[in-house]
N, C-alpha and C. Protein backbone atom coordinates (compact mmCIF):
# COMPACT_ATOMS: atom_id res chain seq x y z
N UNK A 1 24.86 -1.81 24.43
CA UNK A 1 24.51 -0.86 25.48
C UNK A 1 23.00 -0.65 25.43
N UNK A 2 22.39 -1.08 26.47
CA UNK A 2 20.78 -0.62 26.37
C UNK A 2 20.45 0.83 27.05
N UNK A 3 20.47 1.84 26.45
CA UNK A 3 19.77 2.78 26.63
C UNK A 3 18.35 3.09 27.40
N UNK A 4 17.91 3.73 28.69
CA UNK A 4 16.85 3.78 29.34
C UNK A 4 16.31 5.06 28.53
N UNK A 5 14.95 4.82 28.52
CA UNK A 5 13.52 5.71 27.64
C UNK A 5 12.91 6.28 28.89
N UNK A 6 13.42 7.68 28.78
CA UNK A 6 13.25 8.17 29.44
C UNK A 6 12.23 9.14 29.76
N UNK A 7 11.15 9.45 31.02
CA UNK A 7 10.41 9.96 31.30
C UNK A 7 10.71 11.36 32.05
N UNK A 8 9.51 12.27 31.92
CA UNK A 8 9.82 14.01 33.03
C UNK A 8 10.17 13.42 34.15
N UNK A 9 10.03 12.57 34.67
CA UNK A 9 10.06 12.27 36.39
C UNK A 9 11.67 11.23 36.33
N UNK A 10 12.17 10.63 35.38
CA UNK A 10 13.21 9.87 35.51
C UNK A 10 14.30 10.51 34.90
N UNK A 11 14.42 11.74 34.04
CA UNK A 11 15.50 12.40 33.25
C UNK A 11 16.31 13.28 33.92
N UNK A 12 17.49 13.46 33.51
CA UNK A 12 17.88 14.40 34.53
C UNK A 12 17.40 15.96 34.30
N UNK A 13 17.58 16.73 35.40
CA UNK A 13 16.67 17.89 35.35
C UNK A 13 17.07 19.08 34.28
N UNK A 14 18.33 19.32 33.54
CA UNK A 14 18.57 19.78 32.22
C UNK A 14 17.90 19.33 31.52
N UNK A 15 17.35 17.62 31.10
CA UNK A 15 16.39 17.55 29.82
C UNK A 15 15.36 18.26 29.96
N UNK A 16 14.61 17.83 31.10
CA UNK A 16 13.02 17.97 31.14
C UNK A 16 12.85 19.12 30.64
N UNK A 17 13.38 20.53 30.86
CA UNK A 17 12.78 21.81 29.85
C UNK A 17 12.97 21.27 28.00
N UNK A 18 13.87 20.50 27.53
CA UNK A 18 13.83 20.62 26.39
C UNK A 18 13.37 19.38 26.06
N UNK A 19 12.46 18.14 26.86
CA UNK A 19 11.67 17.15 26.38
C UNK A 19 10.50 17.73 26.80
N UNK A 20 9.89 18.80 27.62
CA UNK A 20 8.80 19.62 27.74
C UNK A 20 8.59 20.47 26.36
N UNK A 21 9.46 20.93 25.56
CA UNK A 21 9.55 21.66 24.67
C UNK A 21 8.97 20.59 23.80
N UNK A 22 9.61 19.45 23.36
CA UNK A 22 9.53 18.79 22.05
C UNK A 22 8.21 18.11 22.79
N UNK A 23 7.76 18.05 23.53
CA UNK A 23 5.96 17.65 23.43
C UNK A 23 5.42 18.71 23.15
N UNK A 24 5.57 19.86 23.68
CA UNK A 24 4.77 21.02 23.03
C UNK A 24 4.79 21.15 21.66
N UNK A 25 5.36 20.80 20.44
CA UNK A 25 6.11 20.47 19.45
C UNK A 25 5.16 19.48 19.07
N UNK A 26 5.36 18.43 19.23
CA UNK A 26 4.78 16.67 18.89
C UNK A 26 3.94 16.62 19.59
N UNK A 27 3.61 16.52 20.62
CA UNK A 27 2.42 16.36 21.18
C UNK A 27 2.72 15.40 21.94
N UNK A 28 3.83 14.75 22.16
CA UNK A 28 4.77 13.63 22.54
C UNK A 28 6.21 13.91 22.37
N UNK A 29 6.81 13.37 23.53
CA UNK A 29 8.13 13.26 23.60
C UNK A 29 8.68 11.59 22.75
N UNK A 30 9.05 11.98 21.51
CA UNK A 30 9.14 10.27 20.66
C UNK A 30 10.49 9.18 21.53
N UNK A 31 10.44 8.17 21.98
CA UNK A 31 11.36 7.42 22.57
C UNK A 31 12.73 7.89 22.43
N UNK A 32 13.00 8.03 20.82
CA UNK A 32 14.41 8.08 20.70
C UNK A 32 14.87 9.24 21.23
N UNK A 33 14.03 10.65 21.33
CA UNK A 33 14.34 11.86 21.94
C UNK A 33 14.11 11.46 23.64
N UNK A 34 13.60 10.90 23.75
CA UNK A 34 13.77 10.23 25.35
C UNK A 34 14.57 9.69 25.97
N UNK A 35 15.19 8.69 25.09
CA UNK A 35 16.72 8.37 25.02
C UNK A 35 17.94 8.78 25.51
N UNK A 36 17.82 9.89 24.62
CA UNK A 36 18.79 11.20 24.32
C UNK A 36 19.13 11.75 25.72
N UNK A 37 17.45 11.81 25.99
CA UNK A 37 17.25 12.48 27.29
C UNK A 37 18.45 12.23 28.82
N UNK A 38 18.84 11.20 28.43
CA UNK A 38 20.08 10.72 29.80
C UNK A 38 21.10 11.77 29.45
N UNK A 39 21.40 12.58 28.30
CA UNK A 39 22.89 13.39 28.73
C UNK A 39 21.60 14.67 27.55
N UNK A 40 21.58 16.08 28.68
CA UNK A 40 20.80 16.84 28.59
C UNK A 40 21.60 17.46 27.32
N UNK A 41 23.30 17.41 27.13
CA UNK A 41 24.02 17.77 25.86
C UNK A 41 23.59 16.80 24.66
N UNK A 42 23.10 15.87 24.59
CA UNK A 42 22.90 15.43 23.37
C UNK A 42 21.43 15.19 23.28
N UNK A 43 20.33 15.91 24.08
CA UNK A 43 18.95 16.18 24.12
C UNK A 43 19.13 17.44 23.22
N UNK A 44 20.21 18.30 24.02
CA UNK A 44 19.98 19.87 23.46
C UNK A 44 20.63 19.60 21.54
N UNK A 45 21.72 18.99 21.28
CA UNK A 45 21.84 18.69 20.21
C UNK A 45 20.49 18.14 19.34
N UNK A 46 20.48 17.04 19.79
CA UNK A 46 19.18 16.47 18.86
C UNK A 46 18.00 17.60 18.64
N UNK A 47 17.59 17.80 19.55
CA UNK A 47 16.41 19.02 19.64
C UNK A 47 16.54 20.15 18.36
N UNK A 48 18.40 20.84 18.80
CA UNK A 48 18.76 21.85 17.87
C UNK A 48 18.75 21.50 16.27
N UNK A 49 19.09 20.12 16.27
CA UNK A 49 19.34 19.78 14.77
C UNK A 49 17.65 19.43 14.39
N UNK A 50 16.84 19.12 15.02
CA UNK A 50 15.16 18.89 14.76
C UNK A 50 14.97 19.75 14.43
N UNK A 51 14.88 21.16 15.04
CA UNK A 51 14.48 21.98 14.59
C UNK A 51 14.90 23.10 13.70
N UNK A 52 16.34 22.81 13.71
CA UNK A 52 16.76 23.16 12.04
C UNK A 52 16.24 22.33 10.90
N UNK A 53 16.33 21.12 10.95
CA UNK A 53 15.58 20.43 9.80
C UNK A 53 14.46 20.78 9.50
N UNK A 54 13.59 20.85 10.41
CA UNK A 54 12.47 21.57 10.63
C UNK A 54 11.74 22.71 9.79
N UNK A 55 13.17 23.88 10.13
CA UNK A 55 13.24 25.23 9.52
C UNK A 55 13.24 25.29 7.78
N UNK A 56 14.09 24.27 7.51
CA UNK A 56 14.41 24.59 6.21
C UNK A 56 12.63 24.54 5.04
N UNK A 57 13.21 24.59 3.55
CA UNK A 57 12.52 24.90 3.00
C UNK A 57 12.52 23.57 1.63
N UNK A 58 13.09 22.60 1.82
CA UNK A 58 13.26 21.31 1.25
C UNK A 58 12.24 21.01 1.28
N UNK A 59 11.43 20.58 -0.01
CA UNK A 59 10.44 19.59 0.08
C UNK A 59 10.28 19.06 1.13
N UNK A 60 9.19 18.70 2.02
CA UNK A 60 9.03 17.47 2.86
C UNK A 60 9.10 16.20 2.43
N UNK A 61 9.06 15.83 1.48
CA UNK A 61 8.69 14.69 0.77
C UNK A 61 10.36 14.61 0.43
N UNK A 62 11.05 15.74 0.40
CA UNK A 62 11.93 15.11 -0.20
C UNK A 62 13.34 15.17 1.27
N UNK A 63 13.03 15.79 1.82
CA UNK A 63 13.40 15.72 3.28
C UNK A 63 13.15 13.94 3.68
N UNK A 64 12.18 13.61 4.00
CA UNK A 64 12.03 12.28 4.01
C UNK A 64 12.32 11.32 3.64
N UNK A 65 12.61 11.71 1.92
CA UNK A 65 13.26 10.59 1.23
C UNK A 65 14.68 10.27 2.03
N UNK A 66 15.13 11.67 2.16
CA UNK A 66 16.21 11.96 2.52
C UNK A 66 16.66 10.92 3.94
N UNK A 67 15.89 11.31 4.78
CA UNK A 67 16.17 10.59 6.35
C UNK A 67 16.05 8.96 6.01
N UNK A 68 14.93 8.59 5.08
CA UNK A 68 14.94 7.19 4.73
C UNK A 68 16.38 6.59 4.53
N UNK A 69 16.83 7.48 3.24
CA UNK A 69 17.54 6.85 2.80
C UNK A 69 18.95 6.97 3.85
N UNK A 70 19.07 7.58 4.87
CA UNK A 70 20.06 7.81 5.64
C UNK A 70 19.74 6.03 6.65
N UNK A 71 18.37 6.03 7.11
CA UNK A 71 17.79 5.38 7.82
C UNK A 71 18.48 3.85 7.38
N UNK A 72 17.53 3.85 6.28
CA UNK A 72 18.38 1.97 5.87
C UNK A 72 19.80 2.29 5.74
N UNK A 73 21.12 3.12 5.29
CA UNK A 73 21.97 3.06 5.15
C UNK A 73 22.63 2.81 6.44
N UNK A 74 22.33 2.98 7.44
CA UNK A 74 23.27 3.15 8.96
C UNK A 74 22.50 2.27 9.75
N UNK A 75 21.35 1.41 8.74
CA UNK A 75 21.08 0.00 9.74
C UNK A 75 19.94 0.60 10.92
N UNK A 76 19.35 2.00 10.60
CA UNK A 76 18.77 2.65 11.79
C UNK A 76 17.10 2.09 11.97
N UNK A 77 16.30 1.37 12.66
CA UNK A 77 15.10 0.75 12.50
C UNK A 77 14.45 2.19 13.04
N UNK A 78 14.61 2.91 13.99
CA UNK A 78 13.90 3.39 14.98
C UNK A 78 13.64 5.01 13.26
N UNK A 79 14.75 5.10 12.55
CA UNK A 79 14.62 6.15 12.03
C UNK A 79 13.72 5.59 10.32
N UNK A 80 14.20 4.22 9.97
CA UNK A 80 13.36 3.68 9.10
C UNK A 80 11.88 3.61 9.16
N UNK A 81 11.31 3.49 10.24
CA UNK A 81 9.94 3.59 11.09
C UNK A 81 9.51 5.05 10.86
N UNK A 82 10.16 5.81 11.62
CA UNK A 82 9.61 7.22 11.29
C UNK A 82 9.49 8.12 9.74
N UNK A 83 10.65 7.56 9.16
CA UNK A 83 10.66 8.26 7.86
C UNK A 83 10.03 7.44 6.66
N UNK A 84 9.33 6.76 7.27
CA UNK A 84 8.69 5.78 6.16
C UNK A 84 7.18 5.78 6.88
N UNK A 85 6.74 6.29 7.70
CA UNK A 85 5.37 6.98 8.23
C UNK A 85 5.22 8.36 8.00
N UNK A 86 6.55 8.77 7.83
CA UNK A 86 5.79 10.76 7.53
C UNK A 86 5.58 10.71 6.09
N UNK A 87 6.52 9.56 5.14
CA UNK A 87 6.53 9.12 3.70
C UNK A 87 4.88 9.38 3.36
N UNK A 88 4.43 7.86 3.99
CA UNK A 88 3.03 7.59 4.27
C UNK A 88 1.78 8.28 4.12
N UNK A 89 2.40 9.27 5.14
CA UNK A 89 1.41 10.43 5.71
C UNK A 89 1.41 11.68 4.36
N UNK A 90 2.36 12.06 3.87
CA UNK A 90 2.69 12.68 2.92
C UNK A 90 1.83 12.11 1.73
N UNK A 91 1.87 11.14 1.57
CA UNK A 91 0.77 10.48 -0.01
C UNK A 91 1.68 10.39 -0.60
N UNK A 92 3.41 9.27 -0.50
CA UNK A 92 3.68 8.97 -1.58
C UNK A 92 3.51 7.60 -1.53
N UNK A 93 3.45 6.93 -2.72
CA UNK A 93 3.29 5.53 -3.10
C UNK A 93 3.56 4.98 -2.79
N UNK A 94 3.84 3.82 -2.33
CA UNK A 94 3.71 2.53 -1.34
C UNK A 94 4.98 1.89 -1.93
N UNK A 95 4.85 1.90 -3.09
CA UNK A 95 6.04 1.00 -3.88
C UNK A 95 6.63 1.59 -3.68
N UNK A 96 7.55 2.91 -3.65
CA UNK A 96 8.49 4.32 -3.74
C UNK A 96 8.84 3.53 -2.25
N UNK A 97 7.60 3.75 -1.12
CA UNK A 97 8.28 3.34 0.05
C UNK A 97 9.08 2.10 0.39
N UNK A 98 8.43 0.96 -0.15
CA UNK A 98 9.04 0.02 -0.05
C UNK A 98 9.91 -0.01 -0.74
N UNK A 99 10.43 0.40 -1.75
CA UNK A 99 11.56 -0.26 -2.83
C UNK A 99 13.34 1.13 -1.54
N UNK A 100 12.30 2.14 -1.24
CA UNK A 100 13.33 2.68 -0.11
C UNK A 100 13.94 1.75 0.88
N UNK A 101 12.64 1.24 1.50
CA UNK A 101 12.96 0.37 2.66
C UNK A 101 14.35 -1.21 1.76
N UNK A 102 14.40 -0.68 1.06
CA UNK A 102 14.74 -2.30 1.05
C UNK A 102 16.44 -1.39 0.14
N UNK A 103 16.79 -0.48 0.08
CA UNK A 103 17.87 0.19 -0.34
C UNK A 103 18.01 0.69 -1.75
N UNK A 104 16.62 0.60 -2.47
CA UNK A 104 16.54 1.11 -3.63
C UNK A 104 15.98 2.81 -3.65
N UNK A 105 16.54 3.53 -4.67
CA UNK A 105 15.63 4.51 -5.02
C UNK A 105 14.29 4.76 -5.29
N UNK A 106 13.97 5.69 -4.93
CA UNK A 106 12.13 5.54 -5.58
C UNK A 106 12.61 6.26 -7.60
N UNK A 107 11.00 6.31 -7.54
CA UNK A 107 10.82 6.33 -9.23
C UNK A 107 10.91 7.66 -9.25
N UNK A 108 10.84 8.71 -8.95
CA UNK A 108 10.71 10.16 -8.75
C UNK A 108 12.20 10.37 -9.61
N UNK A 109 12.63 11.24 -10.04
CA UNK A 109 14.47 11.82 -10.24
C UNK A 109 14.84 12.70 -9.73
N UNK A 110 13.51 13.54 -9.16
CA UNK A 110 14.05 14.70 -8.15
C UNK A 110 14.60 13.63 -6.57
N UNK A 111 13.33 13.28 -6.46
CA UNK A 111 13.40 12.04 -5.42
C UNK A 111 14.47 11.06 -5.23
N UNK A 112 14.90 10.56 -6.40
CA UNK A 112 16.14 10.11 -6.47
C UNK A 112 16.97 10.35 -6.38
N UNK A 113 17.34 11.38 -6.99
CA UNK A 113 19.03 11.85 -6.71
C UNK A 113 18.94 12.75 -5.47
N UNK A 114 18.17 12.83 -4.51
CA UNK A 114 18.18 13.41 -2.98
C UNK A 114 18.57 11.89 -2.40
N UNK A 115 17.91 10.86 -2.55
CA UNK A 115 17.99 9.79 -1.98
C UNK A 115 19.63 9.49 -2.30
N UNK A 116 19.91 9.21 -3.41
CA UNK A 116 21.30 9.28 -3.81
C UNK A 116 22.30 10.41 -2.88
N UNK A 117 22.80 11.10 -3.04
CA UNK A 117 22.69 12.53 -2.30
C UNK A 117 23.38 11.91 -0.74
N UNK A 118 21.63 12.07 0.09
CA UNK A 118 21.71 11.75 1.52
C UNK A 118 22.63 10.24 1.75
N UNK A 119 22.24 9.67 0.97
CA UNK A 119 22.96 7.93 1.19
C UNK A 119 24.76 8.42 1.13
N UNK A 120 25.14 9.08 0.23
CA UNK A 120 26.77 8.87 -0.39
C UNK A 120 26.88 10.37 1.01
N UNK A 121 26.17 11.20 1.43
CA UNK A 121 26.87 12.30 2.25
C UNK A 121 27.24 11.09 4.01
N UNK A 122 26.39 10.05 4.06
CA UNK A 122 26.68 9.44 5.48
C UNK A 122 28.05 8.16 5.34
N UNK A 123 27.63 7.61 3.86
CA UNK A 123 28.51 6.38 3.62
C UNK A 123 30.17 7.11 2.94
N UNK A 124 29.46 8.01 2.56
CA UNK A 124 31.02 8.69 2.26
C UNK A 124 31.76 9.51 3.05
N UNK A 125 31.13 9.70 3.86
CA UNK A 125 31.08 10.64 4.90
C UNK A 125 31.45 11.99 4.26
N UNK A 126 30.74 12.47 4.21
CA UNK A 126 31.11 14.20 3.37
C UNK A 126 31.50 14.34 1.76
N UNK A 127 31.98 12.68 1.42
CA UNK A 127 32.81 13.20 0.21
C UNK A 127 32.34 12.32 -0.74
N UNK A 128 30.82 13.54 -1.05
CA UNK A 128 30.05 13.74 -2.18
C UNK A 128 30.51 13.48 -3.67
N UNK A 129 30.25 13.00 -4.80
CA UNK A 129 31.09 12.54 -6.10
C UNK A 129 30.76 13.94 -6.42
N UNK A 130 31.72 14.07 -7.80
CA UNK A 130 31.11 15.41 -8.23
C UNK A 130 29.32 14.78 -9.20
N UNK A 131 29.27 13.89 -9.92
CA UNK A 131 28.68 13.14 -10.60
C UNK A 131 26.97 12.96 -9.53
N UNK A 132 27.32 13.03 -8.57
CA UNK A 132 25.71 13.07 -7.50
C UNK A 132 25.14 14.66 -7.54
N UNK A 133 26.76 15.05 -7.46
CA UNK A 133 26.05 16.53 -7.19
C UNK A 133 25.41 17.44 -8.58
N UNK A 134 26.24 16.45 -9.44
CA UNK A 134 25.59 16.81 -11.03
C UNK A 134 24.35 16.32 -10.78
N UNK A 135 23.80 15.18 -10.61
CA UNK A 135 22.64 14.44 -10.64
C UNK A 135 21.60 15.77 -10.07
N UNK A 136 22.18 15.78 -8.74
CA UNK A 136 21.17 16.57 -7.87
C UNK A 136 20.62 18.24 -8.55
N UNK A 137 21.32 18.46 -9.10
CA UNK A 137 21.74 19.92 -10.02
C UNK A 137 20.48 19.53 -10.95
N UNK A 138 20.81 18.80 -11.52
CA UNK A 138 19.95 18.60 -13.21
C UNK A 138 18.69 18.11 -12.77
N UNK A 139 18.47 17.15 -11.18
CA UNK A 139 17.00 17.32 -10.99
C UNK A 139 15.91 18.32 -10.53
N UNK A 140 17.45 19.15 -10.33
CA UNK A 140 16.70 20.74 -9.78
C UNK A 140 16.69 21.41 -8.31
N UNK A 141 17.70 20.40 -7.88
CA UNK A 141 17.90 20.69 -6.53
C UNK A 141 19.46 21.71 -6.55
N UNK A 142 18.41 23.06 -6.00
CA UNK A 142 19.28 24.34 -6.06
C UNK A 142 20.95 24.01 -5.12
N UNK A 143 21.97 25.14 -4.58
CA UNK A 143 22.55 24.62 -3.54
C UNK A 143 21.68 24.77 -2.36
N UNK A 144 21.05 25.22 -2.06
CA UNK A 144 20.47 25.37 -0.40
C UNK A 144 19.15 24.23 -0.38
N UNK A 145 19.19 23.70 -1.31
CA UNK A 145 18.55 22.04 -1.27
C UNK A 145 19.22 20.87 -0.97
N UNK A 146 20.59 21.00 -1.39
CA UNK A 146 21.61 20.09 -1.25
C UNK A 146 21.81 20.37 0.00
N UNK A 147 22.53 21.42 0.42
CA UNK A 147 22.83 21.65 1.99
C UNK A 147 21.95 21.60 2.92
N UNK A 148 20.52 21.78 2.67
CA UNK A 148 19.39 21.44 3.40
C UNK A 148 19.46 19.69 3.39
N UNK A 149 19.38 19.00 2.48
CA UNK A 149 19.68 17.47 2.76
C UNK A 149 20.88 17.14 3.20
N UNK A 150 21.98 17.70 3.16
CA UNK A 150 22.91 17.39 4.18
C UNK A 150 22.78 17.61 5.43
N UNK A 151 21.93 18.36 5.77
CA UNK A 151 21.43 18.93 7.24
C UNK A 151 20.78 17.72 7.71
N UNK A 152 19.53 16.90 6.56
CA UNK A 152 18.79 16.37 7.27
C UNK A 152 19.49 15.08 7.27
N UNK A 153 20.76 14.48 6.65
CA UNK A 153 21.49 13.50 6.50
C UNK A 153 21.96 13.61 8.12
N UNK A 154 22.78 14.53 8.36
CA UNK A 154 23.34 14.54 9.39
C UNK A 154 22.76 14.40 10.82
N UNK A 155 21.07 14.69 11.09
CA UNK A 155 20.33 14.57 11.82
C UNK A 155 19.74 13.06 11.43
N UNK A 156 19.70 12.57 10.82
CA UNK A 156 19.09 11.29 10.21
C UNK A 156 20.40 10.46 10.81
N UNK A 157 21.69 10.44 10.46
CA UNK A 157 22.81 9.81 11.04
C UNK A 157 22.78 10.04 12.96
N UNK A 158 22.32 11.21 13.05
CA UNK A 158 22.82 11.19 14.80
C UNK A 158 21.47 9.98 15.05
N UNK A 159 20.59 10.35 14.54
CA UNK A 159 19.63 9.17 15.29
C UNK A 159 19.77 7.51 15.40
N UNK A 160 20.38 7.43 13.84
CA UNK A 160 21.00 6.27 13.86
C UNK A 160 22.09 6.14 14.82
N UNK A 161 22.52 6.59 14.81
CA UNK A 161 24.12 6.53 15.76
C UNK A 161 22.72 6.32 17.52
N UNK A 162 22.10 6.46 17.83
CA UNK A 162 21.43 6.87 19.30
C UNK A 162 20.96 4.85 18.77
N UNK A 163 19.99 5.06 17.98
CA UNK A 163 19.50 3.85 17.80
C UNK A 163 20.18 3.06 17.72
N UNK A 164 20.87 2.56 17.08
CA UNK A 164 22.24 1.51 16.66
C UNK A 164 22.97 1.56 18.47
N UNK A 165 23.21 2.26 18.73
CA UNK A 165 23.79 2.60 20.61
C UNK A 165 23.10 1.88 20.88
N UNK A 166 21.87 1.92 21.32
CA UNK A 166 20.68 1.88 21.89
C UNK A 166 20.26 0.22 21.75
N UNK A 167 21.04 -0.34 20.80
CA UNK A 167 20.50 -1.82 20.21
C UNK A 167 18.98 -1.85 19.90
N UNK A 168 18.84 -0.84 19.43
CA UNK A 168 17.58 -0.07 18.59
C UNK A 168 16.27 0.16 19.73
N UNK A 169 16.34 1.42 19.80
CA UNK A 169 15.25 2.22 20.42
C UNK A 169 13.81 1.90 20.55
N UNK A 170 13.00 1.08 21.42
CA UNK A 170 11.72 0.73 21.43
C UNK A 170 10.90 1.28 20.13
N UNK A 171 10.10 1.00 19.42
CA UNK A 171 9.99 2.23 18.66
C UNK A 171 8.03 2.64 19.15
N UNK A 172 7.96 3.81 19.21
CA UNK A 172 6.51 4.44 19.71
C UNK A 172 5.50 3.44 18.74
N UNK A 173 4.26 3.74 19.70
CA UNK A 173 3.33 2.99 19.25
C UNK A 173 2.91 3.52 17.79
N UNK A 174 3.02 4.58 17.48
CA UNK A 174 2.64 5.71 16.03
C UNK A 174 3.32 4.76 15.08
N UNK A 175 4.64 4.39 15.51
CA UNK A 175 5.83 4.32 14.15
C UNK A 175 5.59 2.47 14.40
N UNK A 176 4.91 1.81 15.10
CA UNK A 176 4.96 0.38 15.30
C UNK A 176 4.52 -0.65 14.09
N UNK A 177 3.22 0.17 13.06
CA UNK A 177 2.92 -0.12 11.73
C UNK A 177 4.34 -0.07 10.61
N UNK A 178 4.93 0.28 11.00
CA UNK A 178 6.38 0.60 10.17
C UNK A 178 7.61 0.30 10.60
N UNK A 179 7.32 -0.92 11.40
CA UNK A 179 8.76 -1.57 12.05
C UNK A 179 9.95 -2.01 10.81
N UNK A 180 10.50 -2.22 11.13
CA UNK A 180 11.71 -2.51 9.71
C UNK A 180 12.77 -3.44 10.28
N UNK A 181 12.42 -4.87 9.43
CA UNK A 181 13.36 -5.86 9.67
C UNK A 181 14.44 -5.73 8.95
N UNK A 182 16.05 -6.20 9.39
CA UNK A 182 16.83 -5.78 8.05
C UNK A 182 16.85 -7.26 7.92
């Protein structure tokens, strides 16, 4: 199914207030939220779950790990691109990123067992080992860290699910340095 990238003048008139919003936001409306943009119910979803992820209080860095590791797990390029540029932008190590991109953990253990974590909440779908959630515990990730990366798992999965639809989402010129072959 090819998905049309959608513009203020081509969306239907429910998006445009909430792809007006997410440029006020970004400074740009990003493709895959453009996407979205054809059914104004799964604009207003995406949007809502952005900006809960958003809200929380998770590391960024480890939020990211997080979407990465959701990203290569569900085959998602358009979300591998983005979460491996805010990686970037953040100042973590290059190797950490790449050894993500390619389905490994980074070297971090806080970092890791989030990456661990986000990967087993999409491929397992919900049903977390107890043994991850030990992991995640002993690296110090409280409960409202865990449930904050399940938040961003679950927003990391809808995009995949849009992208993967989409037979993968153009990806913006920003995220084009960070294309991702599988």
């Amino acid at each position: 199914m090819r998905l049309i990238i959608q513009t203020l003048d081509s969306a239907p008139a429910d998006s445009r207030p909430i792809m007006q919003a997410i440029a006020a936001d970004l400074g740009l409306v990003p493709n895959l939220a453009a996407t979205a943009a054809t059914s104004p119910a799964l604009l207003a979803g995406f949007d809502g779950l952005r900006r809960a992820v958003a809200s929380t209080k998770l590391d960024p860095v480890l939020r990211e790990v997080a979407g990465l590791a959701v990203g290569v797990a569900v085959d998602n390029h358009y979300g591998v691109a983005f979460h491996s540029t805010m990686l970037a932008s953040l100042g973590l190590d290059e190797a950490d990123i790449d050894a993500m991109r390619q389905g490994h953990a980074p070297s971090d253990d806080t970092a890791a067992a989030t990456h661990q974590l986000a990967r087993e909440v999409v491929l397992a779908r919900g049903k977390v080992s107890d043994a991850t959630i030990t992991r995640a515990t002993e690296a110090g990730l409280d409960t409202e860290a865990i449930l904050e990366t399940v938040l961003e798992a679950t927003f990391a999965g809808l995009v995949g699910t849009i992208d993967n639809l989409a037979d993968h989402v153009d990806l913006d010129e920003f995220l084009a340095p960070r294309a991702w072959k599988t």
